[in-house]
Protein backbone atom coordinates (compact mmCIF):
# COMPACT_ATOMS: atom_id res chain seq x y z
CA UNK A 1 277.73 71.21 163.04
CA UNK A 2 277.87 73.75 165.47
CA UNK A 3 280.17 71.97 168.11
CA UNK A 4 282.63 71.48 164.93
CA UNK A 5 282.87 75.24 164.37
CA UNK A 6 283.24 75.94 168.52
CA UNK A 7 285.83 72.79 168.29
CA UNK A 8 287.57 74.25 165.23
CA UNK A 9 287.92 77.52 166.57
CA UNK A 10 289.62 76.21 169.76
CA UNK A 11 291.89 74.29 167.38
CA UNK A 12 293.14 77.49 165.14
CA UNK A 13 293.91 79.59 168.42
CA UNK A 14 295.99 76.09 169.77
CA UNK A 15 297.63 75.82 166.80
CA UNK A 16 298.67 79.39 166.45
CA UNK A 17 299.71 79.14 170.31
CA UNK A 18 301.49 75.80 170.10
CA UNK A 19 304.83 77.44 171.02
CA UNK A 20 303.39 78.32 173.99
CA UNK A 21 301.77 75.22 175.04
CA UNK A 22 301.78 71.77 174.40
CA UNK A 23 299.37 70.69 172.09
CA UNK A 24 297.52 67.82 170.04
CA UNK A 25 294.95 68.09 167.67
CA UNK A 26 293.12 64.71 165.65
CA UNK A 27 290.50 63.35 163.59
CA UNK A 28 289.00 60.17 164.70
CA UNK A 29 286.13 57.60 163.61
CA UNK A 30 284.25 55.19 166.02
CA UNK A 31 280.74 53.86 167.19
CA UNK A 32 280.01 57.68 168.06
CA UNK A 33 281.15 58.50 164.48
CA UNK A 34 282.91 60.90 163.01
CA UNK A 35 284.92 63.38 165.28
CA UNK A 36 287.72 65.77 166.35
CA UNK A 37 289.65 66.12 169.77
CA UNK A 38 291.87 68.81 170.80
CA UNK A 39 294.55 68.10 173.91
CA UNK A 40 296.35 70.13 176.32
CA UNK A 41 299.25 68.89 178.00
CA UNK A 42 298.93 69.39 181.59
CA UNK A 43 302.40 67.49 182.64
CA UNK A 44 304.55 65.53 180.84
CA UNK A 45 302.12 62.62 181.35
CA UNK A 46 298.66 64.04 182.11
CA UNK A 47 296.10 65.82 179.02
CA UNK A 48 293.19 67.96 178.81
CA UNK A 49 291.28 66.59 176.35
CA UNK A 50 287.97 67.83 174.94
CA UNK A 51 286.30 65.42 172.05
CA UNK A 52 283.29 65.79 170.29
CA UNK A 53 281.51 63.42 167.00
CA UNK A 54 278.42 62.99 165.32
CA UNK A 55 276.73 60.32 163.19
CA UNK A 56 273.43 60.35 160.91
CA UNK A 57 271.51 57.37 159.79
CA UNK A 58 268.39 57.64 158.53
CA UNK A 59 265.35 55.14 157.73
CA UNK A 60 266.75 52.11 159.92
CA UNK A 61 264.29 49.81 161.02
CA UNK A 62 263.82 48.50 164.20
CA UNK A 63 261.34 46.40 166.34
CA UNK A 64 260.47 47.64 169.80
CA UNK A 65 258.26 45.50 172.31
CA UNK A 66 255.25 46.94 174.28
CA UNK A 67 252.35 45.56 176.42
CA UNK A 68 252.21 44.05 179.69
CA UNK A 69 253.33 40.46 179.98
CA UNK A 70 251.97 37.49 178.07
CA UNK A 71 250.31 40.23 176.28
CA UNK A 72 252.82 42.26 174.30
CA UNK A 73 253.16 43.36 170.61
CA UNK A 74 255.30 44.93 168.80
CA UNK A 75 256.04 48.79 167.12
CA UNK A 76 257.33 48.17 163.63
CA UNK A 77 259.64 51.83 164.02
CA UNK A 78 261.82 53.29 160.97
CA UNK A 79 264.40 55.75 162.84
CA UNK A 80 265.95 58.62 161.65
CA UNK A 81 269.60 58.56 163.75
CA UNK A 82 271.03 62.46 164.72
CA UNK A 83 273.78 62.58 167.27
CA UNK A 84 276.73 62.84 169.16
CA UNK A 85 278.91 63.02 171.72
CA UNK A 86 280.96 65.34 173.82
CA UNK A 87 283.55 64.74 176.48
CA UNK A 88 285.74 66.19 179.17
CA UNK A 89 288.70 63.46 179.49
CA UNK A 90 291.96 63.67 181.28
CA UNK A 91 294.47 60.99 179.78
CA UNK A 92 297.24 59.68 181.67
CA UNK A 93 299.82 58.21 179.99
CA UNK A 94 301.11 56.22 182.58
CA UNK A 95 304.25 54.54 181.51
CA UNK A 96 305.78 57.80 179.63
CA UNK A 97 304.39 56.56 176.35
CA UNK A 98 301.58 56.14 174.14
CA UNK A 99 299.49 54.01 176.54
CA UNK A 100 296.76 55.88 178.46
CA UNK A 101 293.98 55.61 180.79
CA UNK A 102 291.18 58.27 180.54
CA UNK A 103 288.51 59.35 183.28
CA UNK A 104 286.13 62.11 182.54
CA UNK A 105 282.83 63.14 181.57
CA UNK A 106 280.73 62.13 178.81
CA UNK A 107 277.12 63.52 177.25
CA UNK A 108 275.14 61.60 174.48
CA UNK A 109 274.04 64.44 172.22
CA UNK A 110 271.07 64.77 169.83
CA UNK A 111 268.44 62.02 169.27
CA UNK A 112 266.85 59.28 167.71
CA UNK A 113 263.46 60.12 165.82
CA UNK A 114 261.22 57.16 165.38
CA UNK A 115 257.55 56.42 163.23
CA UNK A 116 255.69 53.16 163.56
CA UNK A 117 252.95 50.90 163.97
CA UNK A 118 251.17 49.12 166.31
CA UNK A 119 251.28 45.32 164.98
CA UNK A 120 248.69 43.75 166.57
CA UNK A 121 246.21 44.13 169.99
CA UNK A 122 247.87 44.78 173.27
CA UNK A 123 247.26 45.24 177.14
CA UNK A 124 249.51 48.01 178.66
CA UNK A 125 249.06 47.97 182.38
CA UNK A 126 245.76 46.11 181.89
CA UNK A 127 243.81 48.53 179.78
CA UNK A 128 243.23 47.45 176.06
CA UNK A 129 244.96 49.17 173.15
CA UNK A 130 244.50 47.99 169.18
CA UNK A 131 246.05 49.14 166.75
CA UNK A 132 242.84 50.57 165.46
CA UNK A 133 242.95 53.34 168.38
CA UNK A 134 245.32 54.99 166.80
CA UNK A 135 245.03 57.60 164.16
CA UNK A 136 248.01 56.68 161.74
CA UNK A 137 251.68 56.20 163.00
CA UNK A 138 252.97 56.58 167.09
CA UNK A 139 255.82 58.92 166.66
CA UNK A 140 258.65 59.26 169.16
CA UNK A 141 261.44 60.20 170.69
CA UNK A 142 264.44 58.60 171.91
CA UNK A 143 267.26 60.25 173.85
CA UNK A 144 270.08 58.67 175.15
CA UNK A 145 271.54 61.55 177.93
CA UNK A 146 270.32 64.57 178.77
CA UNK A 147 273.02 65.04 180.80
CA UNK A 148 276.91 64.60 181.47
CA UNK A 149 277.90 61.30 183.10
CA UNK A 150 281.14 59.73 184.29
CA UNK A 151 283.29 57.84 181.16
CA UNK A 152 286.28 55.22 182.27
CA UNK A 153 288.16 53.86 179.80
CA UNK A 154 292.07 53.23 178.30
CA UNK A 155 293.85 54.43 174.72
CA UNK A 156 296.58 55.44 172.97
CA UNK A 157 297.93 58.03 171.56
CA UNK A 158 301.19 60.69 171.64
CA UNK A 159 300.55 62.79 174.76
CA UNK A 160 300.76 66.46 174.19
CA UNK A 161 303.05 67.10 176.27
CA UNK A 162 305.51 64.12 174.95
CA UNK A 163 307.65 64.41 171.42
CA UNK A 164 305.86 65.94 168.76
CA UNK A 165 304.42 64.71 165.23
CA UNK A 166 301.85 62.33 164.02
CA UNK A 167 300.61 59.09 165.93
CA UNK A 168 297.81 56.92 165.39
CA UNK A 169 294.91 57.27 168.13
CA UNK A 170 292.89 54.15 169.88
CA UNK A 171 290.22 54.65 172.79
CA UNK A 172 287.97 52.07 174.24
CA UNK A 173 285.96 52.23 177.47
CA UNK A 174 282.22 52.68 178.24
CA UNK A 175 280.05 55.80 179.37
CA UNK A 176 277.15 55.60 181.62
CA UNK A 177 273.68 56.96 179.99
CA UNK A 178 270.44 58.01 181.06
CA UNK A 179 268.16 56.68 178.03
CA UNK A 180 264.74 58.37 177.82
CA UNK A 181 261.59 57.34 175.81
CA UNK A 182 258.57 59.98 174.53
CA UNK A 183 255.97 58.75 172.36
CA UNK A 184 252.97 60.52 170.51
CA UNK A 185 250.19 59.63 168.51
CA UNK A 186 246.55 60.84 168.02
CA UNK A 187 243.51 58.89 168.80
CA UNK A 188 240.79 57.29 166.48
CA UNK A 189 237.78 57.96 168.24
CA UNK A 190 235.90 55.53 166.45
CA UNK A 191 238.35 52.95 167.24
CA UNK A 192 237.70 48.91 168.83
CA UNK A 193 238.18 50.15 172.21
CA UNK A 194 236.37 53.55 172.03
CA UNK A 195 239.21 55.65 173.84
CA UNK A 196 239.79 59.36 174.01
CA UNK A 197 242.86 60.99 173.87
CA UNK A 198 243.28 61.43 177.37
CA UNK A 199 243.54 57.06 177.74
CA UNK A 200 245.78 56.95 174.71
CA UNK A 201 248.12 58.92 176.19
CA UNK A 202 247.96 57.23 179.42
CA UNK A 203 248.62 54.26 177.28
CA UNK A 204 251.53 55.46 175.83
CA UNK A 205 253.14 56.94 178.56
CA UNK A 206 252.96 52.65 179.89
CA UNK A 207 254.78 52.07 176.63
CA UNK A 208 257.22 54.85 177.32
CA UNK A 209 258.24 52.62 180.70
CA UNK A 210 258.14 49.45 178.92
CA UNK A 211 260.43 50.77 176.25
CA UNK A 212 263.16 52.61 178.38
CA UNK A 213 262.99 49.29 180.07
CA UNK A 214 264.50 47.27 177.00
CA UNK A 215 266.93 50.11 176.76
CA UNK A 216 268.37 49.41 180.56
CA UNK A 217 271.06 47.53 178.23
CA UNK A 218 272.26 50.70 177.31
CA UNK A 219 273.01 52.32 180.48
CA UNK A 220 276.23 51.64 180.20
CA UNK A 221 277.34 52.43 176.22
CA UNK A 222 280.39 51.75 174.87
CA UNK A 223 283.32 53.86 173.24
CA UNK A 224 285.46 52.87 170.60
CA UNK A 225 287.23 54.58 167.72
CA UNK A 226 290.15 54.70 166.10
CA UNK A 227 292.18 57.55 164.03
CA UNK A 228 295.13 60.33 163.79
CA UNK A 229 296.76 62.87 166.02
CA UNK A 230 299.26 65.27 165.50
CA UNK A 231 301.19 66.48 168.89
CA UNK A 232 303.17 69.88 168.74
């Protein structure tokens, strides 16, 4: 909520200061969820915009493959969605009008919190792991940027700097990401395979790999949402 409050300020002062600079404020909905931007009007045809949104969703299940090959299994993982995203765009409306192409930066905030199970016997990087190694549920961590990459992508909307009033809002394009895998779990000493938990973290730090590996799909996430703008 926090980048809401530092976005709504920003928004107040623009409004109160429209007069003295083009402006655009909007709400907008989209795979990121829910969000706000705020534009500046550089030219006639070029904006500053900043855009942030955030989505929850919580208890979705998912299945996420570990082990070396021909001798995988499976986490059974419930995850608890938390985040965002912010940007940096400039939009260019190229043709005068509502059509735009945006370049910028974008940063995947927040995380995705998982708990699971080990489904059955595995071999990560040829040492054994059961599921019996493991004292209760491998918890995790899954985050999709740590930092800000480059976003490309094309929209529309009223420029800023064009006639005022409300429009309706379109952007689609795709962000690059950094997707990063942590996993945690105690040992059962008096497990099959006898380990300490020294190995099982050895082992799980394999598992890490193998599961940012399946995520290499994301590396390059896409951006759409739809919603409302009002230019001053």
């Amino acid at each position: 909520m926090k980048k809401y409050f530092g976005l709504g300020v920003l928004l107040f002062f623009a409004a109160a200061n429209a007069s003295a600079v083009d402006v655009g404020v909007g709400a907008k909905v989209g795979i990121n969820g829910v969000g706000l931007n705020l534009a500046l009007g550089l030219s006639k045809r070029v904006n500053l915009r900043v855009a942030v949104s955030e989505v929850e969703i919580d208890d979705e299940e998912e299945t996420i493959t570990v082990g070396d090959d021909g001798a995988e299994g499976d986490i059974e993982a419930e995850l608890d969605v938390d985040f965002g995203s912010n940007a940096v765009l400039l939009d260019w409306h190229v043709f005068n009008g509502g059509f735009r192409i945006t370049a910028g930066l974008f940063k995947q905030t927040g995380a995705v919190d998982l708990s699971g199970r080990l489904q059955g016997s595995i071999i990560v990087d040829g040492q054994p792991l059961a599921p019996g190694d493991i004292n209760g549920d491998i918890g995790g961590e899954v985050k999709l940027s740590d930092s800000y990459q480059p976003y490309l992508g094309i929209g529309w909307g009223r420029a800023a700097g064009g006639k005022g009033g409300f429009s309706f809002t379109a952007d689609i394009g795709l962000a690059m990401l950094d997707p990063e895998v942590d996993f945690d779990a105690s040992v059962n000493g008096g497990g099959p395979n006898g380990l300490d938990q020294a190995e099982l973290d050895q082992r799980l730090a394999e598992m890490e790999a193998d599961a940012e590996e399946e995520l290499d799909d994301l590396e390059l996430w896409p951006v759409l949402s739809v919603g409302v703008n009002y230019s001053f």
